[in-house]
N, C-alpha and C. Protein backbone atom coordinates (compact mmCIF):
# COMPACT_ATOMS: atom_id res chain seq x y z
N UNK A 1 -44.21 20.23 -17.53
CA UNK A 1 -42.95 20.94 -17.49
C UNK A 1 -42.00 20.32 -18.51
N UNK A 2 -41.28 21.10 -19.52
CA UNK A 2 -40.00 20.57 -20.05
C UNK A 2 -39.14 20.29 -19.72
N UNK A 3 -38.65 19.34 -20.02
CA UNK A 3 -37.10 18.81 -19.40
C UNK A 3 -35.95 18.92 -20.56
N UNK A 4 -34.98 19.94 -19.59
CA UNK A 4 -34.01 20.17 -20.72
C UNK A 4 -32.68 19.67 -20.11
N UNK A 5 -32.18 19.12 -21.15
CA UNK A 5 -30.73 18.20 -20.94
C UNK A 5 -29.60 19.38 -21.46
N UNK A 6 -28.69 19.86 -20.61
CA UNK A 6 -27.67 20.08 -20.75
C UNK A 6 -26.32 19.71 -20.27
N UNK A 7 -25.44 19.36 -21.24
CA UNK A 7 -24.36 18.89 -20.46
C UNK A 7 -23.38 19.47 -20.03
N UNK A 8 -22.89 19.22 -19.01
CA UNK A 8 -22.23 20.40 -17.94
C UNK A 8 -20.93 19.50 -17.70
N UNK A 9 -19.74 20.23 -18.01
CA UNK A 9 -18.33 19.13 -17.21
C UNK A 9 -18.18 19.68 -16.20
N UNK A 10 -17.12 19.06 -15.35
CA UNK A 10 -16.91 19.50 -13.66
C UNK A 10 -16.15 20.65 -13.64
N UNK A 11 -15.68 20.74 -14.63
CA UNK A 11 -14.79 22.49 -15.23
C UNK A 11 -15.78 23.35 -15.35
N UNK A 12 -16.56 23.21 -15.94
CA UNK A 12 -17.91 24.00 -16.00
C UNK A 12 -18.52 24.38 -14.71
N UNK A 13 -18.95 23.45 -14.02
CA UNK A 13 -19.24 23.89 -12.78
C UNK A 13 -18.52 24.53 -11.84
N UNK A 14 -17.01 23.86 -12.02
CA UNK A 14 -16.38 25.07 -11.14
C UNK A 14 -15.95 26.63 -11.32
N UNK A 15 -15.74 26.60 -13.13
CA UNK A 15 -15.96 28.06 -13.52
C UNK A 15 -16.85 28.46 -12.87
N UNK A 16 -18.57 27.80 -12.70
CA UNK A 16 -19.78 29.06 -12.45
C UNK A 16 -19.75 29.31 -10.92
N UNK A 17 -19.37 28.76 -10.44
CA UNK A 17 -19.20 28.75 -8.87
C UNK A 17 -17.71 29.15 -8.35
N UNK A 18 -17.09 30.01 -8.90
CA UNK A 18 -15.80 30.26 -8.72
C UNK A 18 -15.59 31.35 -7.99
N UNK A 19 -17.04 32.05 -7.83
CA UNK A 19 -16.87 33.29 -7.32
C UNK A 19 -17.72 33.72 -6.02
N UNK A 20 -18.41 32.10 -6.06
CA UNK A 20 -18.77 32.63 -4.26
C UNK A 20 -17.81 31.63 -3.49
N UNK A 21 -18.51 32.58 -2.30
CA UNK A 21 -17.32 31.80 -1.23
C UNK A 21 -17.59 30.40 -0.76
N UNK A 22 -16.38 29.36 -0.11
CA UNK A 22 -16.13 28.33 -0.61
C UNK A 22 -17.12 27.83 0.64
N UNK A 23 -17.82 28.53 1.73
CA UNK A 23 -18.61 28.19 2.47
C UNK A 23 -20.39 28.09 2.10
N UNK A 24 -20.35 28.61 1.14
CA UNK A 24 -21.83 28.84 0.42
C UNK A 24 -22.48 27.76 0.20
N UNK A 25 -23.25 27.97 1.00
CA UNK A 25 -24.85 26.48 0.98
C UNK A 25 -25.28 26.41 -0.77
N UNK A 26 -25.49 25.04 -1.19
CA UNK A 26 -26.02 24.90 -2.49
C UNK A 26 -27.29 24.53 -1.89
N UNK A 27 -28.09 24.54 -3.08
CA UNK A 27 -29.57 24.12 -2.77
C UNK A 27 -30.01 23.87 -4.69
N UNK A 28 -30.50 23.08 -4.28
CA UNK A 28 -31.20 22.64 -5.69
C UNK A 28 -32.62 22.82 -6.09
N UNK A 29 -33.30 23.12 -6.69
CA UNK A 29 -34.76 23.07 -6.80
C UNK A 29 -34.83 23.28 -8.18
N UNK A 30 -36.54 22.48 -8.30
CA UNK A 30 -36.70 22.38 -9.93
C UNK A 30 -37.47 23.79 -10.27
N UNK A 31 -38.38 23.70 -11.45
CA UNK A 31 -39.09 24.74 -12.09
C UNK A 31 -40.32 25.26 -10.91
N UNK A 32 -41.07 24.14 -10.38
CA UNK A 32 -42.09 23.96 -9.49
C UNK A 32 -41.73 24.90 -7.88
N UNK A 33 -40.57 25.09 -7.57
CA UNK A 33 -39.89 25.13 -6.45
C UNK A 33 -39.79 24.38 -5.65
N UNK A 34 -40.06 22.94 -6.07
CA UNK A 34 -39.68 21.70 -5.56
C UNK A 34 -37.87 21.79 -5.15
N UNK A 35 -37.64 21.58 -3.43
CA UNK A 35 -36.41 21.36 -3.08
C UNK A 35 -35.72 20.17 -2.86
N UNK A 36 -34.22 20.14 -3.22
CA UNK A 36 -33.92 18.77 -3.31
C UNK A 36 -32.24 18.65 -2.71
N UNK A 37 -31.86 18.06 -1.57
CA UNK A 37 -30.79 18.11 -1.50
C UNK A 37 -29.26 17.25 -2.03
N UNK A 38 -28.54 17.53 -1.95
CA UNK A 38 -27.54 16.55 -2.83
C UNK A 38 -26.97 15.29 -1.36
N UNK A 39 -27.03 14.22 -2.51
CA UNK A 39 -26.68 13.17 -1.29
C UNK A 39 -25.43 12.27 -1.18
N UNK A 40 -25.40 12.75 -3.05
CA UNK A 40 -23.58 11.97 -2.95
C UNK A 40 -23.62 12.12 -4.43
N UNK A 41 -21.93 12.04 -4.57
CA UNK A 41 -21.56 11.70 -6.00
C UNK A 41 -21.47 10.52 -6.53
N UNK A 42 -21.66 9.75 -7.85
CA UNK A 42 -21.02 8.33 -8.24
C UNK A 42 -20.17 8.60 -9.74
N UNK A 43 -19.39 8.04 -9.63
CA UNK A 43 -18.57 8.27 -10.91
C UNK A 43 -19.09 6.96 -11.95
N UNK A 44 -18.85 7.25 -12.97
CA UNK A 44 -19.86 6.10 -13.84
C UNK A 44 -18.65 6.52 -15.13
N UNK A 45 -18.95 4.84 -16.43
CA UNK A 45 -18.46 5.18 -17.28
C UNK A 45 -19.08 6.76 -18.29
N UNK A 46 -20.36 6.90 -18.06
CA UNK A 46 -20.75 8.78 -18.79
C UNK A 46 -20.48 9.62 -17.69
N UNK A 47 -19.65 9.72 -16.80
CA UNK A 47 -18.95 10.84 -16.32
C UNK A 47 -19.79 10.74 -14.66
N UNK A 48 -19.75 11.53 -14.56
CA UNK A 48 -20.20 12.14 -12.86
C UNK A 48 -21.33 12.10 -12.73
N UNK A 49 -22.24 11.54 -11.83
CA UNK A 49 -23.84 11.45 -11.46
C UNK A 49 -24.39 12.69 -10.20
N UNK A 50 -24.46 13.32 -9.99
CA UNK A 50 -25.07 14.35 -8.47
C UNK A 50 -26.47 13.35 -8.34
N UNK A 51 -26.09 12.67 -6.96
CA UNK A 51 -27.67 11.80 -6.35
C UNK A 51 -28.07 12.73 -5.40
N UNK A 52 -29.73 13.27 -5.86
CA UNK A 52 -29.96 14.02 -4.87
C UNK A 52 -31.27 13.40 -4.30
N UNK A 53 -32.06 13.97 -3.26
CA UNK A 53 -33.17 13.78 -2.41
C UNK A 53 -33.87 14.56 -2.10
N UNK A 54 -35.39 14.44 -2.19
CA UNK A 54 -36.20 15.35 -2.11
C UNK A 54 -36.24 15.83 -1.02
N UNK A 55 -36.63 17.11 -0.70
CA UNK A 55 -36.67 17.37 0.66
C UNK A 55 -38.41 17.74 0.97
């Protein structure tokens, strides 16, 4: 599988998610349909980390 790096700011993300409602389950999964849930944020000097966990 390819791995593609794009960089996304937190403006970005909230533009794309601006339009469902603020109760809406996220869910993550890769190419595989491997699921993965989010487990916390860390702020770092390159910006924002999403730590997630396989499910």
């Amino acid at each position: 599988m390819e791995t593609v790096t794009e960089e996304v700011t937190v403006q970005d993300l909230i533009e794309d998610l601006y339009n469902f409602s603020g109760d809406a389950p996220i869910s993550i999964r890769d190419a595989d349909g491997r699921k993965f849930s989010i487990a916390g944020f860390e702020a770092g000097s390159d910006g924002v980390v999403i730590v997630i966990n396989e499910e």
